[in-house]
C-alpha atoms as a PDB file:
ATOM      1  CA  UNK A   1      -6.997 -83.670  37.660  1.00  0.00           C
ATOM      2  CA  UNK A   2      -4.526 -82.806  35.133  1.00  0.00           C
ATOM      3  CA  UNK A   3      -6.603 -81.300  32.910  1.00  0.00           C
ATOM      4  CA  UNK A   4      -7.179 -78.001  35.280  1.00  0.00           C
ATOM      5  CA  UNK A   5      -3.685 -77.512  35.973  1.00  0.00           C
ATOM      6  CA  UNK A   6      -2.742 -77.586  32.566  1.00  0.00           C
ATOM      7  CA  UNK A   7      -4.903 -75.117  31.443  1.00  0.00           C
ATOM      8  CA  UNK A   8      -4.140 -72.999  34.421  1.00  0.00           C
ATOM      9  CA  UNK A   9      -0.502 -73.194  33.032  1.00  0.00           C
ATOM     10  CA  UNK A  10      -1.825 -72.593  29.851  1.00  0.00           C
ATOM     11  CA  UNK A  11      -4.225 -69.503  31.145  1.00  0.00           C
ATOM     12  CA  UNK A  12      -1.765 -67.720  33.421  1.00  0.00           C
ATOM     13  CA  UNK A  13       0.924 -68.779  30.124  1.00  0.00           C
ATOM     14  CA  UNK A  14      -1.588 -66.788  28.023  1.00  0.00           C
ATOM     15  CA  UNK A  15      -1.875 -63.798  30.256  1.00  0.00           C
ATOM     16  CA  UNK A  16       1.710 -63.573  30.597  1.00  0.00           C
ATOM     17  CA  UNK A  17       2.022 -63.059  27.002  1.00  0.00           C
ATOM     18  CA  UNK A  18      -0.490 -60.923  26.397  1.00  0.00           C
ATOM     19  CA  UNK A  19       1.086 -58.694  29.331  1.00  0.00           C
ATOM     20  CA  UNK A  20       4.173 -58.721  27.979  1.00  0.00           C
ATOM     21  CA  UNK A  21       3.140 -57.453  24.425  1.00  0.00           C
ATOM     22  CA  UNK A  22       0.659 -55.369  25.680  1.00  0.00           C
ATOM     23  CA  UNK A  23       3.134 -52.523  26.103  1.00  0.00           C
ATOM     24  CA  UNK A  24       4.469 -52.692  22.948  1.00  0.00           C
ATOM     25  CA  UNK A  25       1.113 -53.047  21.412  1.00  0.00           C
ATOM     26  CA  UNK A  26       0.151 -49.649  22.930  1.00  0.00           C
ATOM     27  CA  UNK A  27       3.150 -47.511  22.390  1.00  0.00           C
ATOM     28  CA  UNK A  28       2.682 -44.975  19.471  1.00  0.00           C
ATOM     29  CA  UNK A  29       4.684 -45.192  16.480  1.00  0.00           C
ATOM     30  CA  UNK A  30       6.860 -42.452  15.561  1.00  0.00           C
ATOM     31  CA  UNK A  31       5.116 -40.966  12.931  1.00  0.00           C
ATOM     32  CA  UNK A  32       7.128 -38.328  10.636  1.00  0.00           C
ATOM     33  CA  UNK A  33       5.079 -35.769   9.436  1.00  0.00           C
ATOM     34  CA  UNK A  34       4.440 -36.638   5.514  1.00  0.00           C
ATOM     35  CA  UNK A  35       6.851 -34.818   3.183  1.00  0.00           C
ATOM     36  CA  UNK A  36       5.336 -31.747   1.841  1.00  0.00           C
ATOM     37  CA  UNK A  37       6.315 -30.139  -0.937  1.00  0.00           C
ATOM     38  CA  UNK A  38       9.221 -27.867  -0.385  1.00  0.00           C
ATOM     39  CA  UNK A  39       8.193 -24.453   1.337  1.00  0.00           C
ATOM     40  CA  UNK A  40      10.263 -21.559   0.228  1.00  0.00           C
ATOM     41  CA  UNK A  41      10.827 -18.857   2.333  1.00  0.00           C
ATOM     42  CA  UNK A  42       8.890 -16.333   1.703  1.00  0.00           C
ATOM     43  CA  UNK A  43      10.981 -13.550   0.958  1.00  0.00           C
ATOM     44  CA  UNK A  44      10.133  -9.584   1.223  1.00  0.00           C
ATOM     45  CA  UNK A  45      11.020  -8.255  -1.643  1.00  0.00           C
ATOM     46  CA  UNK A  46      12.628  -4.770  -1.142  1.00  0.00           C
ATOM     47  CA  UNK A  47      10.061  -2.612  -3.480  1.00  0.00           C
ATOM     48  CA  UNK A  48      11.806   0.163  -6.108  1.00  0.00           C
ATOM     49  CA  UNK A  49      10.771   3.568  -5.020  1.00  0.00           C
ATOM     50  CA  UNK A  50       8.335   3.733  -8.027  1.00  0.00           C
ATOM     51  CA  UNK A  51       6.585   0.273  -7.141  1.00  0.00           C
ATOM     52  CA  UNK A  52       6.771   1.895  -3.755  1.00  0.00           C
ATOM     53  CA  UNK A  53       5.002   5.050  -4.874  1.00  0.00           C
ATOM     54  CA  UNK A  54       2.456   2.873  -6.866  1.00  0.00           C
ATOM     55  CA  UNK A  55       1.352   1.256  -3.631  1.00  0.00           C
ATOM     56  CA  UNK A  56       1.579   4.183  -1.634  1.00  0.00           C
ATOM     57  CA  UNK A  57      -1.002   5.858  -3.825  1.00  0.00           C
ATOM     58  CA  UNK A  58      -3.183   3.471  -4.481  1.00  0.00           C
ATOM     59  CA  UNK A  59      -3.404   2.067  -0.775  1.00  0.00           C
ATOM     60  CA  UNK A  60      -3.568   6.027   0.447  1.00  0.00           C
ATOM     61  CA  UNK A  61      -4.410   8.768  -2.223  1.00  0.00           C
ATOM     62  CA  UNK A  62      -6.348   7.139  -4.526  1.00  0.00           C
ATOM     63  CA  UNK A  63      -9.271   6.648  -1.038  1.00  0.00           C
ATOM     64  CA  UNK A  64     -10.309  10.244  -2.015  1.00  0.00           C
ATOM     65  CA  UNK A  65      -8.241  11.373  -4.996  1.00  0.00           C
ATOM     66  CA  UNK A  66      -9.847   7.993  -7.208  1.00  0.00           C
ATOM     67  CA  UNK A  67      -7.565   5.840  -9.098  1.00  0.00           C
ATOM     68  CA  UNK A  68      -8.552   7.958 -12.263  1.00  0.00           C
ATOM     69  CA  UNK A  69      -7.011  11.238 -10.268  1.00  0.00           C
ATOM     70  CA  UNK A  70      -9.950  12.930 -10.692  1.00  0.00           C
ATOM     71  CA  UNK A  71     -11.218  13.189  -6.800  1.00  0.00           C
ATOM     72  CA  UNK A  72     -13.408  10.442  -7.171  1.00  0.00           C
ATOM     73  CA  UNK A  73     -12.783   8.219  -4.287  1.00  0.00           C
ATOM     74  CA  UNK A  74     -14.885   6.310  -2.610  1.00  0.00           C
ATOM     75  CA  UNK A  75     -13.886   8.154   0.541  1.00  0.00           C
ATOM     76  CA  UNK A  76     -14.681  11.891  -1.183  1.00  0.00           C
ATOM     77  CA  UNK A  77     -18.138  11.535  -0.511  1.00  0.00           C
ATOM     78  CA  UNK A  78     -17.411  11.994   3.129  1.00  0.00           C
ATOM     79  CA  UNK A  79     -15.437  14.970   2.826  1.00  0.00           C
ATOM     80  CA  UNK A  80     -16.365  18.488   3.417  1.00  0.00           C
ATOM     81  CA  UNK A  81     -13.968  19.985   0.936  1.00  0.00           C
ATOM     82  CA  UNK A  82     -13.515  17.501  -2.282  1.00  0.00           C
ATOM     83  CA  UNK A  83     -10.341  16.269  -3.361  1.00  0.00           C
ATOM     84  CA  UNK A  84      -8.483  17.827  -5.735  1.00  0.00           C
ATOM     85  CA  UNK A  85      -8.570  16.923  -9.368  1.00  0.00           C
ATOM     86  CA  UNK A  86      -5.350  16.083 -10.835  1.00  0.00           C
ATOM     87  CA  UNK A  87      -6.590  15.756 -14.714  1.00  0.00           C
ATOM     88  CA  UNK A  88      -6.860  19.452 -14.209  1.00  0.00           C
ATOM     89  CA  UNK A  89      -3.651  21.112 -16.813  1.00  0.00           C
ATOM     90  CA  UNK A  90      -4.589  24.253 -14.758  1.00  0.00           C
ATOM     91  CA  UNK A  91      -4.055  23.159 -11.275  1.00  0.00           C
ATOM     92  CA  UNK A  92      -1.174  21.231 -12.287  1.00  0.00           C
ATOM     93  CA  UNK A  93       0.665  24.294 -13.951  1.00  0.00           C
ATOM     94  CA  UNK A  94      -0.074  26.358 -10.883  1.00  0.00           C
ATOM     95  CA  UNK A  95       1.588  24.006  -8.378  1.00  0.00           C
ATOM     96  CA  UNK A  96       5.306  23.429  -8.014  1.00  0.00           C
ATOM     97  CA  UNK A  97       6.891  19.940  -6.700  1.00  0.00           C
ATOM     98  CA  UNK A  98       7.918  21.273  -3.906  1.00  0.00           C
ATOM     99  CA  UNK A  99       4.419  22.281  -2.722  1.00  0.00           C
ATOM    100  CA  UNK A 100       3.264  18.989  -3.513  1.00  0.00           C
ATOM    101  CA  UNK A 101       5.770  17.033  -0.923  1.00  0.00           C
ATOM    102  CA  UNK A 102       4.820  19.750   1.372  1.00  0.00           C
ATOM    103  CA  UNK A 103       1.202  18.809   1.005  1.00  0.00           C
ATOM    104  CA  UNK A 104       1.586  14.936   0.686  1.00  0.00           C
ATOM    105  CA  UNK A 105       4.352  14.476   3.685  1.00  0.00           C
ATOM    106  CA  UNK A 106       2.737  18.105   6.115  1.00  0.00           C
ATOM    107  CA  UNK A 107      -0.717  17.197   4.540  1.00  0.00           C
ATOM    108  CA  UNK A 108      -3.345  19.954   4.011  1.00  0.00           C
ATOM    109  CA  UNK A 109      -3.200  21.487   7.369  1.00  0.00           C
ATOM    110  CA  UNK A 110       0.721  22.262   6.970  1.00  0.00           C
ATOM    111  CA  UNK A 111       0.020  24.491   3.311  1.00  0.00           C
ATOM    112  CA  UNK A 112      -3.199  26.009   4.649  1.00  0.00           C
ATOM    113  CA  UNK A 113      -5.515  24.254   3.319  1.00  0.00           C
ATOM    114  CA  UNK A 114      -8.257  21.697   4.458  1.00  0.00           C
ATOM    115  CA  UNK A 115      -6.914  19.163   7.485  1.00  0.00           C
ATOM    116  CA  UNK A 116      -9.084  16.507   5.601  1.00  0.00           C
ATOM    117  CA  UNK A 117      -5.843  15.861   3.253  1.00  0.00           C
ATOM    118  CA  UNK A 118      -3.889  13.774   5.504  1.00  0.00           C
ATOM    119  CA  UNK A 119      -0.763  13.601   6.147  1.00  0.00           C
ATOM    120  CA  UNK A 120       2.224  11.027   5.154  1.00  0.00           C
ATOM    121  CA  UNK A 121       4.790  12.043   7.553  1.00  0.00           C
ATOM    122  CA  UNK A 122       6.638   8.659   6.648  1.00  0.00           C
ATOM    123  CA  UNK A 123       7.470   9.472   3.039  1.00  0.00           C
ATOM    124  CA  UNK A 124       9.569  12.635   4.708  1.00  0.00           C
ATOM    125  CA  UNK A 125      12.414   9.729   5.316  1.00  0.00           C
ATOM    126  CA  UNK A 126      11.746   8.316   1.627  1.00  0.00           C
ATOM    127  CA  UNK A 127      12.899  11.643  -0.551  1.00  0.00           C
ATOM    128  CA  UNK A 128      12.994   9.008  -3.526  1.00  0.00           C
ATOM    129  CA  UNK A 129       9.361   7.623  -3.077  1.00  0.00           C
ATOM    130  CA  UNK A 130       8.328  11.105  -2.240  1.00  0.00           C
ATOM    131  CA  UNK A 131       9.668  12.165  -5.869  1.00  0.00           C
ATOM    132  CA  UNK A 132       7.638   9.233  -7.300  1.00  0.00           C
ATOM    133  CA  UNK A 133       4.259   9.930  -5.753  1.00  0.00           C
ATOM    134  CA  UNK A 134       5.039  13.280  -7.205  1.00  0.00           C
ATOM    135  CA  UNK A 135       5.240  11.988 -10.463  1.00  0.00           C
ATOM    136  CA  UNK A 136       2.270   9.983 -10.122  1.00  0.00           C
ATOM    137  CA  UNK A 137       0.760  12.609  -9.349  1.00  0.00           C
ATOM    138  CA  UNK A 138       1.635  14.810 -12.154  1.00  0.00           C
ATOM    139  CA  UNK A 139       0.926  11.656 -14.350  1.00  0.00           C
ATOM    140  CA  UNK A 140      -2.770  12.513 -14.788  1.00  0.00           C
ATOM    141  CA  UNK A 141      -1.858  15.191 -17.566  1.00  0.00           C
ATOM    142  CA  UNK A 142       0.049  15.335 -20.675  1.00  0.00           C
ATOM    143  CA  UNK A 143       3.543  16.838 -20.250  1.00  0.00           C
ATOM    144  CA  UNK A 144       3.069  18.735 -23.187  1.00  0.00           C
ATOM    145  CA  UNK A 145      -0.018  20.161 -22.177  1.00  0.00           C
ATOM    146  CA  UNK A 146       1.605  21.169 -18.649  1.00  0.00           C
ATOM    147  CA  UNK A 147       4.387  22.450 -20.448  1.00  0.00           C
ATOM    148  CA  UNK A 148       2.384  24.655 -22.766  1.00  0.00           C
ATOM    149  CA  UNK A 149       0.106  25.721 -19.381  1.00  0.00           C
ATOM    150  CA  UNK A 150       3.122  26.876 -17.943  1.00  0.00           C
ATOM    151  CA  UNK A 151       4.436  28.624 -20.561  1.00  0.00           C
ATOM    152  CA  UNK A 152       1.268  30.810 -21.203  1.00  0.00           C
ATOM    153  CA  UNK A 153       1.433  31.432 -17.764  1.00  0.00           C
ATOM    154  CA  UNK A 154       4.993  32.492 -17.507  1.00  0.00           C
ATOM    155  CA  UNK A 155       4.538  34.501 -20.903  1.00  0.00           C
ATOM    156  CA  UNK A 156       1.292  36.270 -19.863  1.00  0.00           C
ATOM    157  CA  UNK A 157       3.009  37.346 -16.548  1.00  0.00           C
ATOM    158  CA  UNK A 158       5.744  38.724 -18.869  1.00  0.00           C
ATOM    159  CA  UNK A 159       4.316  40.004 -21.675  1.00  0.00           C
ATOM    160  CA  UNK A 160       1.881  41.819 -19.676  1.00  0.00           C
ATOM    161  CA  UNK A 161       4.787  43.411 -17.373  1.00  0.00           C
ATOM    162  CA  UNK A 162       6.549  43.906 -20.579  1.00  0.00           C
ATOM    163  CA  UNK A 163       3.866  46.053 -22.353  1.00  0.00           C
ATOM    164  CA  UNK A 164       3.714  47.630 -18.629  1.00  0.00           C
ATOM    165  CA  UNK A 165       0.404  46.665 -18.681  1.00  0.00           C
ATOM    166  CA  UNK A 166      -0.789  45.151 -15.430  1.00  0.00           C
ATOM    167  CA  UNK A 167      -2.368  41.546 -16.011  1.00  0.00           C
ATOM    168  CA  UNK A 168      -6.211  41.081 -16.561  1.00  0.00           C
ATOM    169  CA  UNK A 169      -7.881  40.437 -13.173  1.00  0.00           C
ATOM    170  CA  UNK A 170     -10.558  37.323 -13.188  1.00  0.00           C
ATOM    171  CA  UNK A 171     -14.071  38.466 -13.958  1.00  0.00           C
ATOM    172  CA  UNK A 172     -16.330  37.961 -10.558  1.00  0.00           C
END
């Protein structure tokens, strides 16, 4: 009669045991998270107004005024009145700066012209950015050959009023 209460010693032995390691069997490990490679913070790097200007064109006036400045866009399809060409030495010489950060901060509505052109009322706080989309803008033709434009322009105006001849009126 031994024999049974020996292994009932040895049974409720056993399940003694396994409840007392039980708990420690099912508790979770602290697991750290594996090293990863360093991050770095990631940084915002303060743009120079020209890398400013760059972006500002190509993320906004480039849509309808094409990367090539020629009003090529994909968004000129859409408009009424196309975009104005910027390769042209004509146009350029006509315009001054001044006009042109009307136009790009007021947009076309604020010079009279078509409301299509948006405006950039943002750039009005960002005179040096301003200055640089201005001189992307004149970018798209040689300085020389503005220069030149200019001159004949100034010179026929004064030549003509010089002679006291009035200028010549565009055919129709």
């Amino acid at each position: 009669m031994s024999r049974p209460s020996r292994l009932s010693r040895l049974s409720r032995l056993f399940v003694l045991v396994l409840l007392a390691t039980l708990p420690a069997c099912s508790k979770s490990e602290k697991k750290e998270a594996p090293i990863a490679a360093e991050k770095k913070p990631v940084v915002k790097k303060d743009l120079s107004p020209a890398e400013e200007a760059v972006k500002v064109f190509n993320g906004r006036c480039a849509v309808c005024h094409g990367q090539s400045g020629t009003g090529d866009g994909p968004g000129a399809a859409a408009l009424k009145v196309k975009p104005r060409n910027y390769t042209s030495v004509e146009w350029q010489a006509s315009v001054e700066d001044d006009y042109l950060k009307k136009i790009i901060v007021g947009g076309g509505a604020s010079v009279g012209k078509d409301p299509g052109m948006a405006a950039n009322p943002d750039l009005a706080d960002k005179p040096e950015v301003l200055a640089e989309v201005v001189k992307k803008v004149r970018s798209f033709v040689d300085a020389a050959e503005l220069e030149k434009a200019r001159a004949a322009a100034k010179g026929g105006e004064a030549g003509a009023k010089a002679d006291g001849e009035k200028a010549a009126e565009p055919e129709k």
